[in-house]
N, C-alpha and C. Protein backbone atom coordinates (compact mmCIF):
# COMPACT_ATOMS: atom_id res chain seq x y z
N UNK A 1 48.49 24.99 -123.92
CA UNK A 1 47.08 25.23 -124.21
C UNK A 1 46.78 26.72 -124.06
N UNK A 2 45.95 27.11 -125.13
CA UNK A 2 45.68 28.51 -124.92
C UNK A 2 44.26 29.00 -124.73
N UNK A 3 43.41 29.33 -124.10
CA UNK A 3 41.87 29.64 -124.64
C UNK A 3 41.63 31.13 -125.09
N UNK A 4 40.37 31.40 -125.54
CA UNK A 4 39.80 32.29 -126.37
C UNK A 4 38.55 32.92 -125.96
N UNK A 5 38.41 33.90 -125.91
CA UNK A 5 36.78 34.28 -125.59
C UNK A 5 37.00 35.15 -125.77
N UNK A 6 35.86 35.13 -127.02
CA UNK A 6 35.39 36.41 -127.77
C UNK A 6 33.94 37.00 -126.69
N UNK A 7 33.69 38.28 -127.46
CA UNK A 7 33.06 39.57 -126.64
C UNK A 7 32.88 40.61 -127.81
N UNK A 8 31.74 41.10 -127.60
CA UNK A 8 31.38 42.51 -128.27
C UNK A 8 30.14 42.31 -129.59
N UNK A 9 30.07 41.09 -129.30
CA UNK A 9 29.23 40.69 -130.96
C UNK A 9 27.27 41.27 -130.26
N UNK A 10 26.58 41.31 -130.80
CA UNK A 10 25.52 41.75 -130.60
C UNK A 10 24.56 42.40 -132.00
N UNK A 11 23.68 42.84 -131.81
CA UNK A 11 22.33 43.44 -132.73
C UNK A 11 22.93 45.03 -133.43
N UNK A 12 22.69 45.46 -134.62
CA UNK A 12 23.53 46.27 -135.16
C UNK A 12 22.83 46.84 -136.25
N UNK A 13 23.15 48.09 -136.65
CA UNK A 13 22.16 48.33 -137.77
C UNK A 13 23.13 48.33 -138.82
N UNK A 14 22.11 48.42 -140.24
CA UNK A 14 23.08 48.68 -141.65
C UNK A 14 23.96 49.71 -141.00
N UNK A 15 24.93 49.82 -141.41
CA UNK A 15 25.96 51.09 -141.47
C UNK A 15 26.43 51.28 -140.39
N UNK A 16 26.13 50.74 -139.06
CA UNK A 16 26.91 51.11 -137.61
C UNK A 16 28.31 49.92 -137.88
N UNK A 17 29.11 50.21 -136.56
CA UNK A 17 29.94 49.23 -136.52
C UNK A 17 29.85 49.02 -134.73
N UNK A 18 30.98 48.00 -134.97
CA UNK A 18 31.04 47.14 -133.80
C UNK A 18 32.67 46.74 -133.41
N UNK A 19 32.97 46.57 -132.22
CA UNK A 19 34.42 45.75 -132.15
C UNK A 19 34.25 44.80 -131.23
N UNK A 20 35.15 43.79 -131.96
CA UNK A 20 35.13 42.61 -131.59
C UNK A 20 35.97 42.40 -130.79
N UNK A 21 36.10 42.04 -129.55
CA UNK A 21 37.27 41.56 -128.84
C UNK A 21 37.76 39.83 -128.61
N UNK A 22 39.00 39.54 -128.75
CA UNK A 22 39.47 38.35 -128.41
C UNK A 22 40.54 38.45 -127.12
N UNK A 23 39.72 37.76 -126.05
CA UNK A 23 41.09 37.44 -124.50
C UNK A 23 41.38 36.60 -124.52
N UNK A 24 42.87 36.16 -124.85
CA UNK A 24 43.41 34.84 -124.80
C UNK A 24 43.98 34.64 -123.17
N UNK A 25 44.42 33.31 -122.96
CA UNK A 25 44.86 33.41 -121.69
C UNK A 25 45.55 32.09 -121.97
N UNK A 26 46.27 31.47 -120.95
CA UNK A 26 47.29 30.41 -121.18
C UNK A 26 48.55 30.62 -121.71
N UNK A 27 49.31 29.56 -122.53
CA UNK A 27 50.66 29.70 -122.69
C UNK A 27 51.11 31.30 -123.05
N UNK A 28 52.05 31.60 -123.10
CA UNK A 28 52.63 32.96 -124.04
C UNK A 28 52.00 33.59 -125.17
N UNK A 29 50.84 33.87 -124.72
CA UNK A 29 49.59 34.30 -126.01
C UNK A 29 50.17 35.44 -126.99
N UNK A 30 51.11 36.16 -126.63
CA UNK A 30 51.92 36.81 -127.62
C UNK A 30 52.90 36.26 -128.46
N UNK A 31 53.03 34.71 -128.73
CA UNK A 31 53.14 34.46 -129.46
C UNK A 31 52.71 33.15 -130.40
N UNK A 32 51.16 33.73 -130.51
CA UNK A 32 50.72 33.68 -131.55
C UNK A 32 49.88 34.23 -132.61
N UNK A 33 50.04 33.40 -134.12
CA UNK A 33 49.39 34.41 -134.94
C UNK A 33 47.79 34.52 -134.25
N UNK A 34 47.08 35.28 -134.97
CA UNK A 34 46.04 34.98 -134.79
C UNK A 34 44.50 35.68 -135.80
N UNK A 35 43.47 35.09 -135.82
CA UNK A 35 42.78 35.32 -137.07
C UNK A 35 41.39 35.54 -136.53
N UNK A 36 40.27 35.94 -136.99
CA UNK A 36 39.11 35.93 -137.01
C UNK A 36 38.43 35.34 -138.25
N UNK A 37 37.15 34.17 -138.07
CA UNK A 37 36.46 33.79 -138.93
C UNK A 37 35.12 34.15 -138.67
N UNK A 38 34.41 33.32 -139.46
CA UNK A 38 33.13 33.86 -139.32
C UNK A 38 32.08 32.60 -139.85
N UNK A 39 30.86 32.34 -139.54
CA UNK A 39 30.05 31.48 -139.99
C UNK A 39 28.58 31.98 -140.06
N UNK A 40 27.79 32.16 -141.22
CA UNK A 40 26.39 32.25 -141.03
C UNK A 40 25.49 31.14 -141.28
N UNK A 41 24.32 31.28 -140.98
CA UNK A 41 23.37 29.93 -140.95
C UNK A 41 23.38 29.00 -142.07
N UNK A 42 23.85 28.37 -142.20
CA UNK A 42 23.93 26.95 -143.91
C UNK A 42 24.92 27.25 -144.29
N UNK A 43 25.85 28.13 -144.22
CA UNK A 43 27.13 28.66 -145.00
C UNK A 43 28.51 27.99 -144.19
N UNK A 44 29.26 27.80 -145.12
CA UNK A 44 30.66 27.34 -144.22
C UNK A 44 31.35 28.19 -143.36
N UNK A 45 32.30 28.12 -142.96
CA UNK A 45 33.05 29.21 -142.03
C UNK A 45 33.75 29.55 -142.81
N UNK A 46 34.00 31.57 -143.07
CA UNK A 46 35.43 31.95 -143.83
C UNK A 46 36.01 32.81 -142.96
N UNK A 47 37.05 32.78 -143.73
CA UNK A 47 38.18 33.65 -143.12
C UNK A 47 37.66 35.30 -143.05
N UNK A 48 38.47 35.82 -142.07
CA UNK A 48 37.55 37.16 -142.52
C UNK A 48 38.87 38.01 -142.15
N UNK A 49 39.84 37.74 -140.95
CA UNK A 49 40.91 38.78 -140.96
C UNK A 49 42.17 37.62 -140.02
N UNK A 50 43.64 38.03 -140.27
CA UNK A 50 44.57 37.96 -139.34
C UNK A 50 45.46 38.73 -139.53
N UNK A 51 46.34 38.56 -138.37
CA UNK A 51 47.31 39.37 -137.70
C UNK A 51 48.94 38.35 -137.10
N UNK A 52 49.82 38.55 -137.98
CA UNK A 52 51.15 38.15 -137.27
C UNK A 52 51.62 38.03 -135.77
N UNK A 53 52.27 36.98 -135.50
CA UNK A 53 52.24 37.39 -133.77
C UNK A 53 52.75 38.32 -133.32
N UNK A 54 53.48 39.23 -134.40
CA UNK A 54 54.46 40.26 -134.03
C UNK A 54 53.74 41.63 -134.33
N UNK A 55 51.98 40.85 -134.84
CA UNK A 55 51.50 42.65 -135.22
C UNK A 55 52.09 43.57 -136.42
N UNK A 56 52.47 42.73 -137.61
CA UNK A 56 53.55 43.16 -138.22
C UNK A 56 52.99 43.54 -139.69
N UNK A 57 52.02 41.76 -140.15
CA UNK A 57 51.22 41.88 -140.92
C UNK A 57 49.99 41.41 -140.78
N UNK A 58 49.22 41.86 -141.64
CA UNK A 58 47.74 41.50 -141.63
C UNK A 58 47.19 41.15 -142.90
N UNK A 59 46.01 40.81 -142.77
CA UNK A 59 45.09 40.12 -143.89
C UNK A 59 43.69 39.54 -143.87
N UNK A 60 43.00 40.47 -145.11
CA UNK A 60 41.59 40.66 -144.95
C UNK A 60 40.77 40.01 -145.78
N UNK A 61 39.69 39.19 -145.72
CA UNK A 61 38.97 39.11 -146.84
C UNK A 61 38.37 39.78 -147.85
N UNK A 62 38.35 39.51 -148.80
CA UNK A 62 38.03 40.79 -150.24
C UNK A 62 36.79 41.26 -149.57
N UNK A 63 35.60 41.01 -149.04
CA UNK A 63 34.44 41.25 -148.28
C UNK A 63 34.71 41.98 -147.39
N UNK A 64 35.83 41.92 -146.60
CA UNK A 64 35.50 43.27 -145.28
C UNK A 64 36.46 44.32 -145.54
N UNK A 65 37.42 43.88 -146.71
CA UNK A 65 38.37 45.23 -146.81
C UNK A 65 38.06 46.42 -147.05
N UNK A 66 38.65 46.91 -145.92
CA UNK A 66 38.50 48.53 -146.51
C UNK A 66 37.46 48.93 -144.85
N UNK A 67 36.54 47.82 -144.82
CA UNK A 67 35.76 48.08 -143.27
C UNK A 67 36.10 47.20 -142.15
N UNK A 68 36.94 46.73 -142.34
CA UNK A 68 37.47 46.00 -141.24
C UNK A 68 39.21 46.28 -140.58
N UNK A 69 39.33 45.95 -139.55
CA UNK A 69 41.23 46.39 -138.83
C UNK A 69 41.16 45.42 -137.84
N UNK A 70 42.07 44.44 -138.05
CA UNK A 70 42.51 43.39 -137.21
C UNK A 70 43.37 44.04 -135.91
N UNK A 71 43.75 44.35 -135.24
CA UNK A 71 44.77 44.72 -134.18
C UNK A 71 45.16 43.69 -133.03
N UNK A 72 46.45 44.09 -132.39
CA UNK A 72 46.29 42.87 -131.01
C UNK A 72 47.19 44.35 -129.92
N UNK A 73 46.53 43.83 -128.84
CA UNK A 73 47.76 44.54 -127.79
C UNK A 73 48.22 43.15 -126.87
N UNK A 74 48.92 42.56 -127.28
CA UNK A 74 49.64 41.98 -126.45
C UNK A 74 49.98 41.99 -124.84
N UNK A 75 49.55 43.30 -124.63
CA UNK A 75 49.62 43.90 -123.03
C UNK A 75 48.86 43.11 -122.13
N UNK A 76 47.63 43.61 -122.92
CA UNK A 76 45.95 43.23 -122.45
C UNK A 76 45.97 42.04 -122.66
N UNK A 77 46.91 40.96 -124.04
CA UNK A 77 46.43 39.70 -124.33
C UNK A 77 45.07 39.52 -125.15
N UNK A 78 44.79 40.75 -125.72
CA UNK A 78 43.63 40.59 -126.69
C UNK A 78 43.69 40.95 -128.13
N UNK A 79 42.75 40.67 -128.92
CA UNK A 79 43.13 40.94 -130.23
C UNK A 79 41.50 41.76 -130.68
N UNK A 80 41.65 42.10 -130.96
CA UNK A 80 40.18 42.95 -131.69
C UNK A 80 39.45 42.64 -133.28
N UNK A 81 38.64 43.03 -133.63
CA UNK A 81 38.58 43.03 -134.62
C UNK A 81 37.39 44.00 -134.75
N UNK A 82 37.50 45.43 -135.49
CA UNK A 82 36.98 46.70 -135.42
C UNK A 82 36.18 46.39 -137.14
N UNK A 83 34.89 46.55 -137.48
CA UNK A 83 33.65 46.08 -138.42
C UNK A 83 33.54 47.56 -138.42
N UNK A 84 33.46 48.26 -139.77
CA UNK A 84 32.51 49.62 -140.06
C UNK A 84 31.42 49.06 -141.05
N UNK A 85 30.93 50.07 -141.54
CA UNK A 85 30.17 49.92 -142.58
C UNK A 85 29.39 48.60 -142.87
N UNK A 86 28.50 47.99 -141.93
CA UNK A 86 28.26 46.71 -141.58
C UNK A 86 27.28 46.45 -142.67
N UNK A 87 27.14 45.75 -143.13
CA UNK A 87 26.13 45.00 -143.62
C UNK A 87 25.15 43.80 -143.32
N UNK A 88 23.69 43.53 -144.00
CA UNK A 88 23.55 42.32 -143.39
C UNK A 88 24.13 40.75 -143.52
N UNK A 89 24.93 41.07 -144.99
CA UNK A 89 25.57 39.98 -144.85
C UNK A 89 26.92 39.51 -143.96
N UNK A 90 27.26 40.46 -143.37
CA UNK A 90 28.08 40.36 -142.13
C UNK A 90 27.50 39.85 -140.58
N UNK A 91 26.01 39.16 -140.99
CA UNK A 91 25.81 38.69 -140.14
C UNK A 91 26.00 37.34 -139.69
N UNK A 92 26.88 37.04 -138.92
CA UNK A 92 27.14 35.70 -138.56
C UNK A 92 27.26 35.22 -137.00
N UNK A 93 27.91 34.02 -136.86
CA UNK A 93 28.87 33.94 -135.71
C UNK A 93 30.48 34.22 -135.53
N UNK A 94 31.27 34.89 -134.71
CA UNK A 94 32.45 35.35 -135.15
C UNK A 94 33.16 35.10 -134.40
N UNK A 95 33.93 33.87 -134.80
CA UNK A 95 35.49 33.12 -134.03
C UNK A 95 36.66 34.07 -134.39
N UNK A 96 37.57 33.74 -133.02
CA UNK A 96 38.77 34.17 -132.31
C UNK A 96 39.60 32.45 -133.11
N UNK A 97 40.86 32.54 -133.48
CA UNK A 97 41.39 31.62 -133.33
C UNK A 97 42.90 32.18 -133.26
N UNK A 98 43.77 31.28 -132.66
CA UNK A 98 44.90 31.23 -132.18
C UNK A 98 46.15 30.17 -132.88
N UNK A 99 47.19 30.44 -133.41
CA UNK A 99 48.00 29.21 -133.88
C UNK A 99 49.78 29.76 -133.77
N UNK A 100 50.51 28.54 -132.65
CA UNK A 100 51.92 28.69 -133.02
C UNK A 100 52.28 28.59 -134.19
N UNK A 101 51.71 27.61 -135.18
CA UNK A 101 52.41 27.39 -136.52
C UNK A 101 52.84 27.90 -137.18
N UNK A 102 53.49 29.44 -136.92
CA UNK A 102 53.56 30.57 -137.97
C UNK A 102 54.93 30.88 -137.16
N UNK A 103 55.09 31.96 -138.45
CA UNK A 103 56.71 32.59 -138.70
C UNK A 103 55.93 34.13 -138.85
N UNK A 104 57.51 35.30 -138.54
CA UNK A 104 57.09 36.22 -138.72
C UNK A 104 56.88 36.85 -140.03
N UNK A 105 55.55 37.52 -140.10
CA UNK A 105 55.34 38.28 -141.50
C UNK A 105 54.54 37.27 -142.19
N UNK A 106 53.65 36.22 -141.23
CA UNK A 106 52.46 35.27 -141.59
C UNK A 106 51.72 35.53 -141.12
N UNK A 107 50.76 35.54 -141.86
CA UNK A 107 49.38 35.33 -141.23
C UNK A 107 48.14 34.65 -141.81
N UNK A 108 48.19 33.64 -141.52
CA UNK A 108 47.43 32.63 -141.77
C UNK A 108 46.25 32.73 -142.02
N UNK A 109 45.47 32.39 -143.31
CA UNK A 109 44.24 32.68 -143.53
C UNK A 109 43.10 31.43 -143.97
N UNK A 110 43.82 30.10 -143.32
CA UNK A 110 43.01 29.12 -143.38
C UNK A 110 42.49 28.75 -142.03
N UNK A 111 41.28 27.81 -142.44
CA UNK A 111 40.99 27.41 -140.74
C UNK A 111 42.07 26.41 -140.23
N UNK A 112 42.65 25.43 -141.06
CA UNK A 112 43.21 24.32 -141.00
C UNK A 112 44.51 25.03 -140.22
N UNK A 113 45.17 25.59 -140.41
CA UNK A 113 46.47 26.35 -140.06
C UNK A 113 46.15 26.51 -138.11
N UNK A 114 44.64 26.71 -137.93
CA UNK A 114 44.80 27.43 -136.62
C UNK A 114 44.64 26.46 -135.17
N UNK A 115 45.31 26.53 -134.52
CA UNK A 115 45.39 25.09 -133.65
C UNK A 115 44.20 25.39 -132.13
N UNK A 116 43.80 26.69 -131.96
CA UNK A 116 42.71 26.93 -130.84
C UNK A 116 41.71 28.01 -131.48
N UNK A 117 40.87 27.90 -131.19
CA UNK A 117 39.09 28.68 -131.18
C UNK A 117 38.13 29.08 -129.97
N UNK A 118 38.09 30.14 -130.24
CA UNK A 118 36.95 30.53 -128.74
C UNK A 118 35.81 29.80 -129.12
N UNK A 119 34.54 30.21 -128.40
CA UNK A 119 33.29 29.74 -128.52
C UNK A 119 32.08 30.74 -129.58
N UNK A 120 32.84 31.99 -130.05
CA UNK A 120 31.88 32.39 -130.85
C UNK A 120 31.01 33.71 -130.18
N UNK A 121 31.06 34.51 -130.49
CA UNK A 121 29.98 35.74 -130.32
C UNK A 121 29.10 36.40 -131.76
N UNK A 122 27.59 36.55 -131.60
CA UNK A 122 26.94 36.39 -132.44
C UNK A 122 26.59 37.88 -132.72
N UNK A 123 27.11 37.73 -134.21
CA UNK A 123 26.71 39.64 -134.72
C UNK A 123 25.55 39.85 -136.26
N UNK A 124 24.79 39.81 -135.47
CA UNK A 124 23.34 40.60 -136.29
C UNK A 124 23.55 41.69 -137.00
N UNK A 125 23.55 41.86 -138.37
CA UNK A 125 23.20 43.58 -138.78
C UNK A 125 21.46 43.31 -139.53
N UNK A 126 21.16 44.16 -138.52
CA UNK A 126 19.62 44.62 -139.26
C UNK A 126 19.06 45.79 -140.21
N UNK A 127 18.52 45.28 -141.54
CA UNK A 127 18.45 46.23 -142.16
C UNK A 127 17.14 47.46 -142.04
């Protein structure tokens, strides 16, 4: 078993950014992949970024590329997820998830793929 808790989400203007942190804790949290999603009010949850367990590769949604960087330090046991150029439609709730199911040079960009989830930290951009 692994858990998740996200950190850093909060109130934001057009154009600032924010980083997101994920602390895993439990089994060997370095090895797994791991991803960030996202959910706003009536809308489904999408994918928005992951990262290989090896930190090797990554992968972004057509929506945050270019303003978004997935990272992990394994040291710390956390994974980040660094937002520029924010918009308000980047306003949501923003899950941490965690999954052994992967090989190296994967990174999983479904929800179905990911086997743990934090509880969510909530990021506002106000225009």
């Amino acid at each position: 078993q692994v858990q998740l808790v996200e950190s850093g989400g909060g109130l934001v203007q057009v154009g600032g950014s924010l980083r997101l942190s994920c602390a895993t804790s439990g089994r060997a949290s370095s090895a797994y992949a791991m991803g960030w999603f996202r959910q706003a009010p009536t809308k489904e949850r999408e994918f928005v970024a992951a990262v290989d367990w090896a930190g090797r590769r990554t992968e972004y949604a057509d929506s945050v590329k270019g303003r978004a960087t997935i990272s992990r330090d394994d040291a710390r046991h956390t994974v980040y997820l660094q937002m520029n150029s924010l918009k308000p439609k980047d306003t949501a709730v923003y899950y941490c998830a965690a999954t052994t199911r992967t090989t190296l040079n994967y990174a999983p960009v479904r929800d179905y793929e990911y086997q743990y989830w934090g509880q969510g930290t909530q990021v506002t951009v106000s225009s």
